[in-house]
N, C-alpha and C. Protein backbone atom coordinates (compact mmCIF):
# COMPACT_ATOMS: atom_id res chain seq x y z
N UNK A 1 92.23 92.95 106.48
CA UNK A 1 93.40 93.70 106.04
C UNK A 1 94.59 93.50 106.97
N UNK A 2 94.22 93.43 108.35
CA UNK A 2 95.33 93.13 109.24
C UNK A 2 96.47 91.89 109.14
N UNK A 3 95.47 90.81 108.90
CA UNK A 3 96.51 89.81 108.68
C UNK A 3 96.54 90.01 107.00
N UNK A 4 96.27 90.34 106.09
CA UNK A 4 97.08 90.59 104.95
C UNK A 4 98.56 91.68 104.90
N UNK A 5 98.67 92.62 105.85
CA UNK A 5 99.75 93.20 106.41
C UNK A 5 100.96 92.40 106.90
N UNK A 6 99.87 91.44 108.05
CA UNK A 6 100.64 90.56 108.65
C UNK A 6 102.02 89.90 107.77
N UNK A 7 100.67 89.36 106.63
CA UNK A 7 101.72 88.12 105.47
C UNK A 7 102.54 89.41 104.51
N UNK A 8 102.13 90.31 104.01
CA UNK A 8 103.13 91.60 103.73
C UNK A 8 104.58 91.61 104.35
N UNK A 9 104.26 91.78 105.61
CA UNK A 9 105.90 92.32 106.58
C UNK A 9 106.62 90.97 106.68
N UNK A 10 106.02 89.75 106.80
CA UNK A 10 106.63 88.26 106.51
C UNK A 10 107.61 87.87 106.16
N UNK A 11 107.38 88.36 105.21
CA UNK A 11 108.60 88.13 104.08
C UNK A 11 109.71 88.81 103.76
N UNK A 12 109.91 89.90 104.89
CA UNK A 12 111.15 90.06 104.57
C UNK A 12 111.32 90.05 106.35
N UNK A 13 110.70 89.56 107.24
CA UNK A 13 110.92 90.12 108.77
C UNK A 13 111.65 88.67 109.17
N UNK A 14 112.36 88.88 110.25
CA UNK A 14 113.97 88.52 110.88
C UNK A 14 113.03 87.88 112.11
N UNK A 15 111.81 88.57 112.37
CA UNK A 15 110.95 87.74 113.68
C UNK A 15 109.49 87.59 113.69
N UNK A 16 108.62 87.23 114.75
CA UNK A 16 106.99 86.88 114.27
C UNK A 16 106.70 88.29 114.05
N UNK A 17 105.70 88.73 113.79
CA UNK A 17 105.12 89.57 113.37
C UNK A 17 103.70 89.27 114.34
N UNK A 18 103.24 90.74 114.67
CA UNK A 18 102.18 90.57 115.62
C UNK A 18 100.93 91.86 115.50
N UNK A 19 100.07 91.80 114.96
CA UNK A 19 99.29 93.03 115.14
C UNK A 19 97.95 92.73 115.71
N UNK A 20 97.55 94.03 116.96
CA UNK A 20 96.14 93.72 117.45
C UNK A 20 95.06 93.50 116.45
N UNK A 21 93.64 92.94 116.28
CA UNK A 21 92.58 92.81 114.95
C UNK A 21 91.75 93.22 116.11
N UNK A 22 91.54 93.25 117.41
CA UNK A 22 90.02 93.64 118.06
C UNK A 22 90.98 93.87 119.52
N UNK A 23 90.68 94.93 120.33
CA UNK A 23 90.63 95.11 121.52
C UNK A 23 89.15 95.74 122.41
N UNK A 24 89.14 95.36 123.49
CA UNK A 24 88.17 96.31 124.56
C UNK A 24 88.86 96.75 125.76
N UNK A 25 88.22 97.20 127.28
CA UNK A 25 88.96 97.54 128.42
C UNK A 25 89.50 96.51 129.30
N UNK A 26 89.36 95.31 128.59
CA UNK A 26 89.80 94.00 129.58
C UNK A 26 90.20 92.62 128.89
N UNK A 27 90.13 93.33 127.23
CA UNK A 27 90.46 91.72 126.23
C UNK A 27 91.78 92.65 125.08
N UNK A 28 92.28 91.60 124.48
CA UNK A 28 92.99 92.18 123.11
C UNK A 28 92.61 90.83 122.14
N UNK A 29 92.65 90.71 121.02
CA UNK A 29 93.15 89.61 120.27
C UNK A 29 94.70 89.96 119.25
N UNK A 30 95.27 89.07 118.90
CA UNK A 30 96.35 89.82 118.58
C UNK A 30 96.32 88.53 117.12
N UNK A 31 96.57 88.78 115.88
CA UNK A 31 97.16 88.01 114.77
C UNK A 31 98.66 87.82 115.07
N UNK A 32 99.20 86.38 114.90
CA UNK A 32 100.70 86.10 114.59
C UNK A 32 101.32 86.15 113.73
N UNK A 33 102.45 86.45 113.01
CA UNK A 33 102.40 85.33 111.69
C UNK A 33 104.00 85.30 111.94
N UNK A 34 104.31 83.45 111.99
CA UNK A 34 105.51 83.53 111.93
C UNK A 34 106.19 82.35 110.34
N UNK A 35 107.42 82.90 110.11
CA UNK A 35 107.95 81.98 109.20
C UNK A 35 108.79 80.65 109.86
N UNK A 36 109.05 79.74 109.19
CA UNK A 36 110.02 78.54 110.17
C UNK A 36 110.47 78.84 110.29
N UNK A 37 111.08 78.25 111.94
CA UNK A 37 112.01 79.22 112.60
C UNK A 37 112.35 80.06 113.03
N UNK A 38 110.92 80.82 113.21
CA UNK A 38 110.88 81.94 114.18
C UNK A 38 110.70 81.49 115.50
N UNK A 39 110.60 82.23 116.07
CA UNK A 39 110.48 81.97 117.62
C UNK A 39 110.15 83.32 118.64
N UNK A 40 109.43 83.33 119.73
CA UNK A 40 109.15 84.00 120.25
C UNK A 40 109.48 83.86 121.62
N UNK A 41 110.67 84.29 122.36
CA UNK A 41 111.64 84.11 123.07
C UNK A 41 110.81 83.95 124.55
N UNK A 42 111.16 83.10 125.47
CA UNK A 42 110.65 83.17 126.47
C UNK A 42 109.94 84.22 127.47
N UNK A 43 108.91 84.65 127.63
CA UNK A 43 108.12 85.58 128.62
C UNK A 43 107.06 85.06 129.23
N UNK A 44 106.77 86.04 129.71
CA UNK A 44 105.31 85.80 130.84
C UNK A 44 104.45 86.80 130.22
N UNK A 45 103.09 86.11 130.80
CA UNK A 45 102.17 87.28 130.17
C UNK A 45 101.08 87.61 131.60
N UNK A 46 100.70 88.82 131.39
CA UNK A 46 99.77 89.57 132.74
C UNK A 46 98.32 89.42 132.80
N UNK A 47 97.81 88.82 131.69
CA UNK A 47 96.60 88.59 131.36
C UNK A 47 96.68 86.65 130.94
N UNK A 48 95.62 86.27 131.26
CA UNK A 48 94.97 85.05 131.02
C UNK A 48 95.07 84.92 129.31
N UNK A 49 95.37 83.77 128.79
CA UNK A 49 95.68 83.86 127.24
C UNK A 49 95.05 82.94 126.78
N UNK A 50 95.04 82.56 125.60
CA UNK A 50 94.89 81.17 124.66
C UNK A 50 95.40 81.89 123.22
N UNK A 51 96.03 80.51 122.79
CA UNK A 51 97.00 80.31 121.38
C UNK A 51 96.36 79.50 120.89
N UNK A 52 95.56 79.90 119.63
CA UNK A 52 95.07 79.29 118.57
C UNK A 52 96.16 79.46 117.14
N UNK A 53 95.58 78.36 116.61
CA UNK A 53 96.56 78.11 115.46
C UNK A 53 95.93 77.94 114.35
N UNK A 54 95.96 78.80 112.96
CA UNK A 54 95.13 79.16 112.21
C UNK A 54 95.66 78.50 111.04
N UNK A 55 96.60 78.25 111.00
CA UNK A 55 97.21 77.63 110.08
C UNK A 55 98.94 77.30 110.18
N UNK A 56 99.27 76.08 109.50
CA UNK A 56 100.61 75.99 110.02
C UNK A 56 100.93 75.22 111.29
N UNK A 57 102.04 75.37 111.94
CA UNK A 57 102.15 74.60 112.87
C UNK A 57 103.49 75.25 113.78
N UNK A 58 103.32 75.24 115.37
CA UNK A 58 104.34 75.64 115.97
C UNK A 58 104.42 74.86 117.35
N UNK A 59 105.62 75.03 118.15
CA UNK A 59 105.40 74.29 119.46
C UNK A 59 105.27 75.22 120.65
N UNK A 60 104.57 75.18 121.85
CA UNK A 60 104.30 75.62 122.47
C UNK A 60 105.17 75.28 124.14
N UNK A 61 105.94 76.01 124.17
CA UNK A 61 107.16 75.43 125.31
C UNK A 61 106.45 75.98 127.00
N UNK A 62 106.14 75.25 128.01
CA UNK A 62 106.30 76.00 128.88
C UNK A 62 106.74 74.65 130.34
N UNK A 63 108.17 75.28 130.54
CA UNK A 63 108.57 74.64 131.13
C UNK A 63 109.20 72.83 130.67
N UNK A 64 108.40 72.23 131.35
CA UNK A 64 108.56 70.58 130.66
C UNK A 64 107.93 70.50 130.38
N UNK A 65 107.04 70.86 130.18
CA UNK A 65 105.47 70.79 129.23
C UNK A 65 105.83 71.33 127.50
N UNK A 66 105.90 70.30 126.80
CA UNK A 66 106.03 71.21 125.30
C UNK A 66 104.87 70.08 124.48
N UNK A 67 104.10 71.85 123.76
CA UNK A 67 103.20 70.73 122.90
C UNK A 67 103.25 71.26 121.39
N UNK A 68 103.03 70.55 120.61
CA UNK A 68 103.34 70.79 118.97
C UNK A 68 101.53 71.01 119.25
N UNK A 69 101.14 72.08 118.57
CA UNK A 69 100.02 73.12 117.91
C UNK A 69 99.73 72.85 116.22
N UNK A 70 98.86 72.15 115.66
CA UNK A 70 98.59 72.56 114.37
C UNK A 70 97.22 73.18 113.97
N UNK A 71 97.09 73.25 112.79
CA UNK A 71 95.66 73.88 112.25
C UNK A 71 94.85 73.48 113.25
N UNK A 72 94.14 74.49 113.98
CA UNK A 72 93.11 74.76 114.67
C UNK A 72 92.87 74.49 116.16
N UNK A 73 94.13 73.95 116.54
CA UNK A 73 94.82 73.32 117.67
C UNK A 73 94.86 74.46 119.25
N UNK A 74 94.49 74.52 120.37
CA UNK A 74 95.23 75.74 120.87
C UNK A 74 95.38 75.24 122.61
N UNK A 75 95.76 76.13 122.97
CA UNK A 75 96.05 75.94 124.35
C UNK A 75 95.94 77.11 124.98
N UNK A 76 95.80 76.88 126.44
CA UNK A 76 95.64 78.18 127.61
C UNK A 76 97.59 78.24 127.71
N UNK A 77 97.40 79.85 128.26
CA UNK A 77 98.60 80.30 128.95
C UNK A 77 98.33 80.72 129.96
N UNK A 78 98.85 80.22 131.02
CA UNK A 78 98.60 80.80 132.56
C UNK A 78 99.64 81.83 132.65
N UNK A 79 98.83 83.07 133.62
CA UNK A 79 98.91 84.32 133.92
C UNK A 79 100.54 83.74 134.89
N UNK A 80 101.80 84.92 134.48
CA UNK A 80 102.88 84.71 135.15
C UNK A 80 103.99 83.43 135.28
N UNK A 81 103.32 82.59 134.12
CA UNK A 81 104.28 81.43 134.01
C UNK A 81 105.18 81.89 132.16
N UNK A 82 106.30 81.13 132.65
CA UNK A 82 107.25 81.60 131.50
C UNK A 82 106.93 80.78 130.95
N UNK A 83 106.71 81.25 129.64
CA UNK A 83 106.54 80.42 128.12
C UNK A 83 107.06 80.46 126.95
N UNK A 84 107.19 79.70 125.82
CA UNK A 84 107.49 80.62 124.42
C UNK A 84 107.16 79.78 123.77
N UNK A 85 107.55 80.16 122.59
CA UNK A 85 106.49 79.22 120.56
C UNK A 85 107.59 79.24 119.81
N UNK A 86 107.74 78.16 119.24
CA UNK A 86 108.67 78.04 118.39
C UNK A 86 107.84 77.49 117.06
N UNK A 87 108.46 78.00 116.07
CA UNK A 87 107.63 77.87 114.66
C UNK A 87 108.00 76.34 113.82
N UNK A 88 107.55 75.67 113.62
CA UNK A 88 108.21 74.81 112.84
C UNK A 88 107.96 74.29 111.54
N UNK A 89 106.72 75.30 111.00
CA UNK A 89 106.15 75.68 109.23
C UNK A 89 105.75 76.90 109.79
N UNK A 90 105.45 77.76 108.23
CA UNK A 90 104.98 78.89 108.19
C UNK A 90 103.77 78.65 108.92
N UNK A 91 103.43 79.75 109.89
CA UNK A 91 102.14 79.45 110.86
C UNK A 91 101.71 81.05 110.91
N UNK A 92 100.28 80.82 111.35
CA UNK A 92 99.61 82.55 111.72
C UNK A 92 98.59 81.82 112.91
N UNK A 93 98.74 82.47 114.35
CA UNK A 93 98.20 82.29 115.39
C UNK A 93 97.18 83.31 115.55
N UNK A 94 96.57 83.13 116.42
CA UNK A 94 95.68 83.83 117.50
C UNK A 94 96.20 84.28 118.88
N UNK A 95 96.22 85.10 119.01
CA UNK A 95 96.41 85.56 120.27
C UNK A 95 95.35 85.86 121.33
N UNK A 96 94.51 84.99 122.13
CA UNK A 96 93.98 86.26 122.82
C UNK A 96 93.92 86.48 124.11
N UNK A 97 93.75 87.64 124.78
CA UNK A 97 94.36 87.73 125.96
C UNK A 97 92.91 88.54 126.92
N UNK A 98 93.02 88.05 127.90
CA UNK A 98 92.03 88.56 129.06
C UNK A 98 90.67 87.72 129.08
């Protein structure tokens, strides 16, 4: 139901869309869903990550390092380095963190 919400708010939302599907005291997973051309503006994150890509396709910026992500594709995010995702088809990620 979560990511059917997800693709719900989609379609009319201005940015990604993000809701937790499972947390515990030391993990989250989080659903994405972005349309082309969204983007998720440069930050850092406090927890250890990986970006899976469930469908769709986006790029993954960190620093000089940029990598294009498609179906099923993912990568680590290191704890305190600035990053961001840029969408470049309709895509729905994975988030998960810790």
């Amino acid at each position: 139901m979560i990511i059917n919400e997800i693709l719900q708010k989609l379609q009319t939302a201005q940015n990604p869309v993000a809701k937790a599907i499972h947390k515990g005291d030391h993990f989250k997973v989080l659903a994405i869903g972005f349309k082309k051309g969204m983007q998720l503006k440069a930050h850092k994150t406090n927890l250890a990550a990986k970006l899976t890509v469930l469908s769709g396709q986006v790029i993954y910026i960190q620093g000089n390092l940029i990598k294009k992500l498609s179906q099923f594709d993912e990568t680590a995010i290191p704890v305190g380095i600035i990053h961001e995702v840029a969408c470049t088809e309709d895509a729905l990620c994975l988030l998960t963190q810790g």
